[in-house]
C-alpha atoms as a PDB file:
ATOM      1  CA  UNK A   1    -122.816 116.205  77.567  1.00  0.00           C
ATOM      2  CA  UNK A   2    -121.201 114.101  80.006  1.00  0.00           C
ATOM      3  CA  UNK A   3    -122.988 112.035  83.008  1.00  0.00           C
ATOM      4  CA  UNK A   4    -122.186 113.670  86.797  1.00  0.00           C
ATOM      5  CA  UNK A   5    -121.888 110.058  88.947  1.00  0.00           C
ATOM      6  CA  UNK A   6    -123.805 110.224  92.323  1.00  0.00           C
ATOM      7  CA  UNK A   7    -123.840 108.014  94.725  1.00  0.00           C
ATOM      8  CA  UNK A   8    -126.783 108.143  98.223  1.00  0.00           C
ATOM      9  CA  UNK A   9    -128.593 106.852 101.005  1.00  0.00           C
ATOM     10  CA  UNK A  10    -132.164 107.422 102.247  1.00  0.00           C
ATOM     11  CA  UNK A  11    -133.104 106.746 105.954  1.00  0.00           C
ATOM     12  CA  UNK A  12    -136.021 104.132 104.295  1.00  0.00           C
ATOM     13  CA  UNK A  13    -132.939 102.220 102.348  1.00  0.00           C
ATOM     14  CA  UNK A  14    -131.685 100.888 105.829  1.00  0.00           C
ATOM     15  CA  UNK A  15    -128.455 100.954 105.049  1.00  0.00           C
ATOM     16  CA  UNK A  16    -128.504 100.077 101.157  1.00  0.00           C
ATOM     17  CA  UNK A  17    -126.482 102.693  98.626  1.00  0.00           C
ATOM     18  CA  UNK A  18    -127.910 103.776  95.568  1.00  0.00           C
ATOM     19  CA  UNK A  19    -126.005 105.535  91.903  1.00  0.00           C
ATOM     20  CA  UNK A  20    -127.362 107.506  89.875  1.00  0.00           C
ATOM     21  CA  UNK A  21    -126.387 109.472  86.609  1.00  0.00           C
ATOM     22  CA  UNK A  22    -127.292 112.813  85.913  1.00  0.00           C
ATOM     23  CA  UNK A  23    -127.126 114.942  82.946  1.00  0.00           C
ATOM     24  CA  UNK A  24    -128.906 119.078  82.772  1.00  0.00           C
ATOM     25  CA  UNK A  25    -128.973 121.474  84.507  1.00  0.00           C
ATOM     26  CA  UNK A  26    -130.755 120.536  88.341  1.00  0.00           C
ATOM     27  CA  UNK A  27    -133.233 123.763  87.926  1.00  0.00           C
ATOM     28  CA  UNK A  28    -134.664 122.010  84.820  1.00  0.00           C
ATOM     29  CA  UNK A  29    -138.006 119.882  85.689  1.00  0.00           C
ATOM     30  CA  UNK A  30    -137.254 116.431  86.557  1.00  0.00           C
ATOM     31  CA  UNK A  31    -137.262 113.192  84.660  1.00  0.00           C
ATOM     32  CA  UNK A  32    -136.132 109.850  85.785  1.00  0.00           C
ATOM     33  CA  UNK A  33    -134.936 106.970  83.543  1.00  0.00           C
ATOM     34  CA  UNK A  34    -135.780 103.284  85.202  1.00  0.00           C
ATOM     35  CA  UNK A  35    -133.808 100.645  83.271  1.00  0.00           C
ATOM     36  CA  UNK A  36    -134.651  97.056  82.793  1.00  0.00           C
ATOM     37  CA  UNK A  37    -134.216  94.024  84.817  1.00  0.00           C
ATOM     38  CA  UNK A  38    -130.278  92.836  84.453  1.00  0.00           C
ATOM     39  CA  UNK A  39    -129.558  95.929  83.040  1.00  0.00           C
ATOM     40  CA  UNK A  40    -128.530  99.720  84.536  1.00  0.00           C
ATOM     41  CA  UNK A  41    -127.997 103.104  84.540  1.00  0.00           C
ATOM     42  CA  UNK A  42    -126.034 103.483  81.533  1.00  0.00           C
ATOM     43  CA  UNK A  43    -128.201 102.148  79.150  1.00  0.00           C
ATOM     44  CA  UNK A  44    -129.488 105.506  78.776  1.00  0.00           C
ATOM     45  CA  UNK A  45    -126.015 107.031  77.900  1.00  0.00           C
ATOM     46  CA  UNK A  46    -127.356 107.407  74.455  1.00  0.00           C
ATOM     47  CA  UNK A  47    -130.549 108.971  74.728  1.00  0.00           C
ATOM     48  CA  UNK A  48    -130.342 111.434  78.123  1.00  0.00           C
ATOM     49  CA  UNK A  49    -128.291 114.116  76.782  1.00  0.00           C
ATOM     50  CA  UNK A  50    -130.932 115.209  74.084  1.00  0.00           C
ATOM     51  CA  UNK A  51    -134.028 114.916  76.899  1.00  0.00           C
ATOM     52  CA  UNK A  52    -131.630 117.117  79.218  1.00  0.00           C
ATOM     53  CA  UNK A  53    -131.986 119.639  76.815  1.00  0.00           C
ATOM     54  CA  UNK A  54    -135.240 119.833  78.638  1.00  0.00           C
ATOM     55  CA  UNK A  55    -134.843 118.365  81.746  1.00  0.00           C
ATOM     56  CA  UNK A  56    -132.633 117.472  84.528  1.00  0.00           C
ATOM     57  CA  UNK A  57    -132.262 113.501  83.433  1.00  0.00           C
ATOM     58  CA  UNK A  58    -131.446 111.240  86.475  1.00  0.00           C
ATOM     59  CA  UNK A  59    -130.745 107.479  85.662  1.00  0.00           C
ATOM     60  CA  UNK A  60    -131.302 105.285  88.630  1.00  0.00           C
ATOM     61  CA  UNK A  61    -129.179 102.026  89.128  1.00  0.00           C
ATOM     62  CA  UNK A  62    -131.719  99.823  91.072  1.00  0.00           C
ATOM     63  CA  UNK A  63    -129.732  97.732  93.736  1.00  0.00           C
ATOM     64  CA  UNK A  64    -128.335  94.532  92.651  1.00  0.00           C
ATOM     65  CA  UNK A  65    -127.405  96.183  89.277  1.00  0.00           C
ATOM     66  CA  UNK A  66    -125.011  98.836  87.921  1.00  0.00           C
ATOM     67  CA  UNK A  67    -122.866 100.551  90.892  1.00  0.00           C
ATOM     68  CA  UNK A  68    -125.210 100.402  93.320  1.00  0.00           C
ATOM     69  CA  UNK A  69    -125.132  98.053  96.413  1.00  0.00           C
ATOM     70  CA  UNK A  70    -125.782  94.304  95.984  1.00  0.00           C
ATOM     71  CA  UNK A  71    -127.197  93.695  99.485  1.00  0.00           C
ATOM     72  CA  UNK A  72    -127.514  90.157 100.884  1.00  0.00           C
ATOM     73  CA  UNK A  73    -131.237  90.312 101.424  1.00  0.00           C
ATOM     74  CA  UNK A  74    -133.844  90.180  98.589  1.00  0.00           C
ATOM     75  CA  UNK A  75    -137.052  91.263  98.901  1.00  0.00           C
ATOM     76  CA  UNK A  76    -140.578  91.823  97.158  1.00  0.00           C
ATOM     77  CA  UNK A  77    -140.741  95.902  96.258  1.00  0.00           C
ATOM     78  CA  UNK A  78    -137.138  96.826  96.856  1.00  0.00           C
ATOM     79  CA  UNK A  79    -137.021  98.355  93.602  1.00  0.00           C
ATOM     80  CA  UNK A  80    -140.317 100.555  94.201  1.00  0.00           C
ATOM     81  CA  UNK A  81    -138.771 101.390  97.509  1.00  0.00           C
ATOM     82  CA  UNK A  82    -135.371 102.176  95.112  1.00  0.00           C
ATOM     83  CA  UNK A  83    -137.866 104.937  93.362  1.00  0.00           C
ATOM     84  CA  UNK A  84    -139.612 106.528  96.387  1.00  0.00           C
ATOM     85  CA  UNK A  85    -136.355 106.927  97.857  1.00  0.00           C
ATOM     86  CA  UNK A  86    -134.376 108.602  95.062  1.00  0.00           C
ATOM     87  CA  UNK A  87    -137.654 110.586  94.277  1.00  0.00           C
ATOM     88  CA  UNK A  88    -137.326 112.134  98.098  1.00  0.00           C
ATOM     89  CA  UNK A  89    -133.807 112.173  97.569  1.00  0.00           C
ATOM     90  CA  UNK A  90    -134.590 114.705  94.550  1.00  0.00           C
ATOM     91  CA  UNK A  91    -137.126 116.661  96.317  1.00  0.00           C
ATOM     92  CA  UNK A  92    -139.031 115.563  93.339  1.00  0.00           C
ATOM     93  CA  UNK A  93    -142.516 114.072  93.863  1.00  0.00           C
ATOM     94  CA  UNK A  94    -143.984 114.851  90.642  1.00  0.00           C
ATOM     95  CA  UNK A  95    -140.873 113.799  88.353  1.00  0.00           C
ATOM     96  CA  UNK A  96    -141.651 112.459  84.658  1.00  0.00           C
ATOM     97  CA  UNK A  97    -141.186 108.659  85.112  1.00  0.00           C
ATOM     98  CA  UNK A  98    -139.950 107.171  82.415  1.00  0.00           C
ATOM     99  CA  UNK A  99    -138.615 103.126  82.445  1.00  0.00           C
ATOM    100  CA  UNK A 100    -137.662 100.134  79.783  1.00  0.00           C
ATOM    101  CA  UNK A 101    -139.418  96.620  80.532  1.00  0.00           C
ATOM    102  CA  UNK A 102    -138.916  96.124  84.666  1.00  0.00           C
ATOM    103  CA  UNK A 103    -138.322 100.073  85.054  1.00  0.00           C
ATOM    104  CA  UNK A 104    -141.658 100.713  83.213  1.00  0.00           C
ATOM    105  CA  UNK A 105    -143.521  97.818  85.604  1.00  0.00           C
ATOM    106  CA  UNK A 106    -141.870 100.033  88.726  1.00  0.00           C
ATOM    107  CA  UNK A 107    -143.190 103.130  86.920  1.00  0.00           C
ATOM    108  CA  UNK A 108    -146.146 102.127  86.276  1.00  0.00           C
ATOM    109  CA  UNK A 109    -146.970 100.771  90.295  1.00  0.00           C
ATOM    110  CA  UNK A 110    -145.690 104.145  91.580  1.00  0.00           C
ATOM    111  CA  UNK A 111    -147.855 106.062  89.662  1.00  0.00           C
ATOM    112  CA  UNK A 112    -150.628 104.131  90.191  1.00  0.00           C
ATOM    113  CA  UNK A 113    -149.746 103.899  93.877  1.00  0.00           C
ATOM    114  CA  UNK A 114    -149.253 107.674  94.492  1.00  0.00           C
ATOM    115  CA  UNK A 115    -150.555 110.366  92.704  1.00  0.00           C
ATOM    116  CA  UNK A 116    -148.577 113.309  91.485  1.00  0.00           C
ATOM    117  CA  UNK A 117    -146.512 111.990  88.802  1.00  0.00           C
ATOM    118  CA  UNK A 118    -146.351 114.596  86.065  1.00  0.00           C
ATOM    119  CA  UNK A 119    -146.008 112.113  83.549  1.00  0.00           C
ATOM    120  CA  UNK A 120    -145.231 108.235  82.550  1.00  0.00           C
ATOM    121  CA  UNK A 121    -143.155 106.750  79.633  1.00  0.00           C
ATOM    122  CA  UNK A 122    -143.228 102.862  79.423  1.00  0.00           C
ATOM    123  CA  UNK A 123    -141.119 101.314  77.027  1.00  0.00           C
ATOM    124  CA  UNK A 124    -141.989  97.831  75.882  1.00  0.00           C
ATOM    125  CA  UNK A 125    -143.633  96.917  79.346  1.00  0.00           C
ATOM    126  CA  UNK A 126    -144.097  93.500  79.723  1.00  0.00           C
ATOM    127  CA  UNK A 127    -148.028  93.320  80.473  1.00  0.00           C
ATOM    128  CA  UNK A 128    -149.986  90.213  79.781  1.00  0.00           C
ATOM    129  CA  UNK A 129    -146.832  88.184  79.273  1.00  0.00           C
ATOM    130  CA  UNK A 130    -147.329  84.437  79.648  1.00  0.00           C
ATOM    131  CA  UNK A 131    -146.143  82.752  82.593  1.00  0.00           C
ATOM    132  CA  UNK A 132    -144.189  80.153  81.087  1.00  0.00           C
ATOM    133  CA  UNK A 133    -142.512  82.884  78.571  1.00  0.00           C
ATOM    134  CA  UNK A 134    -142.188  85.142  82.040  1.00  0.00           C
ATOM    135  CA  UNK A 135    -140.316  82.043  83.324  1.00  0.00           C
ATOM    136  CA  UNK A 136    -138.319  81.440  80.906  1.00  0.00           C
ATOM    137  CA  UNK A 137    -136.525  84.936  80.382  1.00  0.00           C
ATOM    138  CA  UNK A 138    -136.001  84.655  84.223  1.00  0.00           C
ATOM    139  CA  UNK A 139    -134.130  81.817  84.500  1.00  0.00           C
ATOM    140  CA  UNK A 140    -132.121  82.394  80.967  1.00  0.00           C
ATOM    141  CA  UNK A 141    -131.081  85.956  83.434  1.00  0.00           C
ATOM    142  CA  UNK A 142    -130.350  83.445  86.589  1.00  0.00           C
ATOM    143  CA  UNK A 143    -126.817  82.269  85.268  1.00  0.00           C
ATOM    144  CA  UNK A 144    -123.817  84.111  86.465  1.00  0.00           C
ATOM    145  CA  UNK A 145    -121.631  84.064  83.474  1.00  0.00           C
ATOM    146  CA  UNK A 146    -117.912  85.584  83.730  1.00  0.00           C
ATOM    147  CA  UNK A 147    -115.262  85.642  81.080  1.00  0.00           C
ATOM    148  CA  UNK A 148    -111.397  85.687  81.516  1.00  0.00           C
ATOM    149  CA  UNK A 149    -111.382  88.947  79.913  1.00  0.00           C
ATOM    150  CA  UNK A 150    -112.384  92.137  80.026  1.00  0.00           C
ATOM    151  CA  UNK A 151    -112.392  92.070  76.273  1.00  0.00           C
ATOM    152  CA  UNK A 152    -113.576  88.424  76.142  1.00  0.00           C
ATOM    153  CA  UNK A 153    -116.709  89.892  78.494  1.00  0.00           C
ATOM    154  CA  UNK A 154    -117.433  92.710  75.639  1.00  0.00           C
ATOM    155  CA  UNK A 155    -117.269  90.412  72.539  1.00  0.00           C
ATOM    156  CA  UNK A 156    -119.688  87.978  74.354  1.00  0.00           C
ATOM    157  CA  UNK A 157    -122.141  90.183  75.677  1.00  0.00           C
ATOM    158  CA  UNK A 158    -125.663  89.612  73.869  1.00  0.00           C
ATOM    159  CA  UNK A 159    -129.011  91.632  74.501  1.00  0.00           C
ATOM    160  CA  UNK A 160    -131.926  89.343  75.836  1.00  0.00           C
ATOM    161  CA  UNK A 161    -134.183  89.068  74.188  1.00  0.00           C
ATOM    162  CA  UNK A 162    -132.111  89.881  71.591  1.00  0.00           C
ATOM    163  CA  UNK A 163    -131.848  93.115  69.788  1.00  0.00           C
ATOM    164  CA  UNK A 164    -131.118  92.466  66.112  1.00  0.00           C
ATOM    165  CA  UNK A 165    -130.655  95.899  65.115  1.00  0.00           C
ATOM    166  CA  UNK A 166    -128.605  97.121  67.496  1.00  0.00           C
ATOM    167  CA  UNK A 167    -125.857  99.529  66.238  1.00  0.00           C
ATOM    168  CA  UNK A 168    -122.834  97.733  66.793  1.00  0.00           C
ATOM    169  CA  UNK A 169    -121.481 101.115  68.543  1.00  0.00           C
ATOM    170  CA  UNK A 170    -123.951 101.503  71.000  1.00  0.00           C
ATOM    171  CA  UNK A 171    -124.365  97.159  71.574  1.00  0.00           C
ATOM    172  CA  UNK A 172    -120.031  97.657  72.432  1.00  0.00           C
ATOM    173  CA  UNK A 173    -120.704 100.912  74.631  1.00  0.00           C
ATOM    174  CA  UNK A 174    -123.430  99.040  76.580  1.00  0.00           C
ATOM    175  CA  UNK A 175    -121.433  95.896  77.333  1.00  0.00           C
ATOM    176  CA  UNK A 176    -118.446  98.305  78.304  1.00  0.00           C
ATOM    177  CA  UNK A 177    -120.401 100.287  80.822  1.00  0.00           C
ATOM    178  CA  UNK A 178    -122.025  96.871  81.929  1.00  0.00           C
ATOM    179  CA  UNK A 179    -118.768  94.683  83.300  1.00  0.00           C
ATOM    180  CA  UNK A 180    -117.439  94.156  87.144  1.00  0.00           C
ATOM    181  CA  UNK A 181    -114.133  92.518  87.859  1.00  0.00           C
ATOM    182  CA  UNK A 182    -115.236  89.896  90.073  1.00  0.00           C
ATOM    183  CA  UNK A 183    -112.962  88.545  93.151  1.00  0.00           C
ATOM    184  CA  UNK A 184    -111.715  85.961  91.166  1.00  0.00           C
ATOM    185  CA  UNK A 185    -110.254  87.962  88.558  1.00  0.00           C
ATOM    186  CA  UNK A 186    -112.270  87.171  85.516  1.00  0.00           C
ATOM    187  CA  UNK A 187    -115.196  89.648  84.153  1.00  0.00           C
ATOM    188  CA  UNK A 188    -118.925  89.257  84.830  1.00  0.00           C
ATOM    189  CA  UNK A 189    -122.112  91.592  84.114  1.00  0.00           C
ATOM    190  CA  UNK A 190    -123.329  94.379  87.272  1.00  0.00           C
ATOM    191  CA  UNK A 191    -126.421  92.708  88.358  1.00  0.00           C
ATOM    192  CA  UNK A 192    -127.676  89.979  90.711  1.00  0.00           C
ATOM    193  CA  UNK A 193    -129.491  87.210  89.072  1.00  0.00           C
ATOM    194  CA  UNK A 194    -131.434  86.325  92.423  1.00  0.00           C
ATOM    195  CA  UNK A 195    -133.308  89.007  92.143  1.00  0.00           C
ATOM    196  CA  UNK A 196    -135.086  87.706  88.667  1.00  0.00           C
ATOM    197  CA  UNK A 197    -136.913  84.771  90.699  1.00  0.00           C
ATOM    198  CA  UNK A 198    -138.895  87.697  92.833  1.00  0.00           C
ATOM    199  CA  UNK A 199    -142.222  88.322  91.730  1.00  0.00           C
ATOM    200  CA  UNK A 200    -143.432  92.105  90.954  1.00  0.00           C
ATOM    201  CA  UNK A 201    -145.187  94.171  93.771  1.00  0.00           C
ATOM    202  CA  UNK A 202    -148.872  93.658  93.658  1.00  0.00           C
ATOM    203  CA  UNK A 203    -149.630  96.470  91.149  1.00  0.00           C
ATOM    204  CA  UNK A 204    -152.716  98.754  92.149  1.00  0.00           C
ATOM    205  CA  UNK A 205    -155.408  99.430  90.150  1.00  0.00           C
ATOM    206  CA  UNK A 206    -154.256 101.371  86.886  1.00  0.00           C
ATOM    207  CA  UNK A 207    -157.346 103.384  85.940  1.00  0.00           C
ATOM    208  CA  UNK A 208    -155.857 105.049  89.119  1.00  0.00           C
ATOM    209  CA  UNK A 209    -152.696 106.710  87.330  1.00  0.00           C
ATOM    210  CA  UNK A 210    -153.501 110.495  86.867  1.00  0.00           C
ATOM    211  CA  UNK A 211    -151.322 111.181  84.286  1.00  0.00           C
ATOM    212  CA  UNK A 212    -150.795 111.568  80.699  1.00  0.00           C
ATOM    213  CA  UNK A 213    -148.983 108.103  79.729  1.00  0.00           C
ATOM    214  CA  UNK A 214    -147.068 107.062  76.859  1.00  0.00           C
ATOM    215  CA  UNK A 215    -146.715 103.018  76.011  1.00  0.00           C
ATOM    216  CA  UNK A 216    -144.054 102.578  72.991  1.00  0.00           C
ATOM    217  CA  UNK A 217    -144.472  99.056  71.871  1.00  0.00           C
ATOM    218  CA  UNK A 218    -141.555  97.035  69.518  1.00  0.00           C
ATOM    219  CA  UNK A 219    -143.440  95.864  67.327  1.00  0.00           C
ATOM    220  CA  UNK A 220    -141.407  92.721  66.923  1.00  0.00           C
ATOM    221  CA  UNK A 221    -141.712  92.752  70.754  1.00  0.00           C
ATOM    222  CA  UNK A 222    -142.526  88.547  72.228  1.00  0.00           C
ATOM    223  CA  UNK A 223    -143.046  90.363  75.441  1.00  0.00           C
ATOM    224  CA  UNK A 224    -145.972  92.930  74.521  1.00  0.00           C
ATOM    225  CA  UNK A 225    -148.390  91.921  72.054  1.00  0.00           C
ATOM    226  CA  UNK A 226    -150.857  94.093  70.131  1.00  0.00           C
ATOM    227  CA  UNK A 227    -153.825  93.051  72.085  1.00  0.00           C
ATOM    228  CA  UNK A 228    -152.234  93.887  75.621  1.00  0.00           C
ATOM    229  CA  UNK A 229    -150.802  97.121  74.803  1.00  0.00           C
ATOM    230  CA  UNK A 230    -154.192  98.125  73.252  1.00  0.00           C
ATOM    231  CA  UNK A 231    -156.168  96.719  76.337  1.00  0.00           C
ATOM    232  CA  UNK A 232    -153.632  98.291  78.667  1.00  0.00           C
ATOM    233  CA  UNK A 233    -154.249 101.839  77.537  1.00  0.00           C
ATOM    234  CA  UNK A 234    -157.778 100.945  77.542  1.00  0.00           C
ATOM    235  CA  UNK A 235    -157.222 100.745  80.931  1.00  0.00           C
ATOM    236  CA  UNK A 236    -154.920 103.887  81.894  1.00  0.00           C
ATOM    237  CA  UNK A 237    -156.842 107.132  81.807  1.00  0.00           C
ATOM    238  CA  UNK A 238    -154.883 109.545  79.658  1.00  0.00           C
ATOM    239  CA  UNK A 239    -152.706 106.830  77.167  1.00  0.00           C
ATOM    240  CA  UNK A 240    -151.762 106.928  74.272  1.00  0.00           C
ATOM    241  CA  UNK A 241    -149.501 104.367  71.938  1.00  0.00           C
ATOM    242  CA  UNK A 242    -146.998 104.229  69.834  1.00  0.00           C
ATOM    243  CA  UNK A 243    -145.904 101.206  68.214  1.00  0.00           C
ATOM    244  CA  UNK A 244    -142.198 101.489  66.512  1.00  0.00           C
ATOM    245  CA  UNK A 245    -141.577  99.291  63.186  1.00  0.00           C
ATOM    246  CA  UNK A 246    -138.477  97.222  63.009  1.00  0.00           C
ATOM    247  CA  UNK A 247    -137.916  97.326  66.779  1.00  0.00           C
ATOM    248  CA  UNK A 248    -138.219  94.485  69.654  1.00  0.00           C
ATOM    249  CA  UNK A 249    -138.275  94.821  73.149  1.00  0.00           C
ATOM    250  CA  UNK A 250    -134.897  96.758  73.987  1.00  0.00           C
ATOM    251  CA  UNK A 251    -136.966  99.365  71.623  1.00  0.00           C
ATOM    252  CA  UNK A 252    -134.633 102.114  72.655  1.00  0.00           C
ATOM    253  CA  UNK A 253    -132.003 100.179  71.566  1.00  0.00           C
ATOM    254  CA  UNK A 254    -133.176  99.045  68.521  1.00  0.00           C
ATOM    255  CA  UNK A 255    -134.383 102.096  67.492  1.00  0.00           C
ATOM    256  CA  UNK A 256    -132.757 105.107  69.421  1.00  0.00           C
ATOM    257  CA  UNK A 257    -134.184 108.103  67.241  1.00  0.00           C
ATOM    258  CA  UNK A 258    -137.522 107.071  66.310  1.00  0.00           C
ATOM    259  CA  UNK A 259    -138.062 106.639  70.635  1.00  0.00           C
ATOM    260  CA  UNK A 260    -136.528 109.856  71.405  1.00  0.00           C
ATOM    261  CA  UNK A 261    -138.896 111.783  68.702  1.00  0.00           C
ATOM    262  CA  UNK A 262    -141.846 110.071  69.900  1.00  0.00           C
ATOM    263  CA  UNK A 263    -140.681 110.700  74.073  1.00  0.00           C
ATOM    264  CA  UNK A 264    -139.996 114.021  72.882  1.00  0.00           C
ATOM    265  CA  UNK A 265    -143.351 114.470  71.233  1.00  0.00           C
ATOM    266  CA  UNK A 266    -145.721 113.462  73.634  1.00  0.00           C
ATOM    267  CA  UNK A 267    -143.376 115.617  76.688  1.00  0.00           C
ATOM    268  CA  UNK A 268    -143.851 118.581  74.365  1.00  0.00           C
ATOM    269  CA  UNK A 269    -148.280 117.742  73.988  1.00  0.00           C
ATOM    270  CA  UNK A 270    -148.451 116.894  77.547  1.00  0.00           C
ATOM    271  CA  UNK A 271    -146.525 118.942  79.957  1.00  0.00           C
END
């Protein structure tokens, strides 16, 4: 099932243009897919056209990544303003949320900050992450790498953290989907690193989020230990957790089939 490519604008985005993938039919309830910081739209390419079986599957491209704009101004919350917009742009307040690492931190504070979601996926969130670890996978993000090849930009691309057990198939289709020519000529990856040295929007209280909630820990994960995903759904209402063998934090990466059949589980218990 191919992606249809859309590209928008909201009145609240002052000016800023969003993409977005879609895949289902639009009369099908709504679920969003929220990549990860540095990352976009089409790291889903693998997994949306089994969930839009179900659903209409829209994959946003926060700005400063994928094909959407790379404004001059950074700013605290952009991204949950990225959400609220597309959301309204969908006519679809009470969407299934459903986001990898940053995406499931932006999930996670809408949910908590407005009520209605239908239901919340979280992939490998980063909660309870050290600061100096926090720090770290920031600035290894900050460079702005570029390669004199298109090809040469494929061959070097790396998951980070990394992914060990990537299929080599999907690691090549990522990287492919991930490249901009730059103005220079030579190749670099669609997203701004200045937006990794922005802290997160305050998050409101979690015991807040109304929904039934899904966290699907890697267990080789250095960004989400045992201990914080337990306490975490300790703290969230309706959670539950899943923690995938063999798998580190690009979880859907690592281990494609084993998150779709739990995502696919839980939608089917809890909708």
């Amino acid at each position: 099932m191919p992606a249809r490519s859309e590209s928008f604008t909201h009145p609240s985005l002052t000016g800023v243009r969003l993409h977005a993938l879609h895949w289902g039919a639009p009369a099908q309830p709504p679920l969003v897919l929220l990549h990860g910081g540095g990352s976009n739209a089409h790291w889903w390419d693998h997994l949306a056209p089994a969930l839009a079986e179900q659903f209409h599957v829209v994959a946003l491209d926060f700005r400063g990544h994928g094909d959407s704009d790379y404004p001059d101004e950074t700013r605290v919350g952009a991204f949950g303003d990225d959400l609220d917009a597309l959301l309204e742009h969908l006519e679809a307040p009470r969407a299934v949320l459903m986001g990898h690492s940053m995406g499931a931190h932006i999930a996670l504070e809408r949910a908590a900050r407005i009520r209605g979601t239908r239901a919340l996926v979280l992939l490998d969130l980063a909660w309870g992450m050290p600061r100096a670890a926090r720090r770290s996978a920031r600035r290894a993000l900050s460079f702005r790498v570029t390669h004199r090849s298109r090809e040469r930009a494929v061959e070097r691309f790396r998951f980070l953290p990394s992914a060990a057990r990537a299929d080599e198939a999907l690691r090549r289709s990522i990287a492919e989907q991930s490249l901009r020519e730059e103005p220079d000529g030579r190749f670099g990856f669609k997203f701004d690193p200045r937006w990794f040295a922005l802290p997160y929007r305050k998050l409101p209280p979690v015991s807040g989020v109304d929904c039934p909630t899904l966290l699907v820990r890697g267990a080789e994960s250095p960004f989400l230990s045992p201990e914080d995903a337990a306490g975490l759904c300790a703290e969230l209402p309706r959670a539950e957790l899943v923690e995938l063998e063999d798998a580190g934090h690009h979880v859907h990466v690592d281990q494609p089939a084993a998150v779709l059949a739990a995502v696919q589980e839980f939608l089917q218990r809890a909708l």
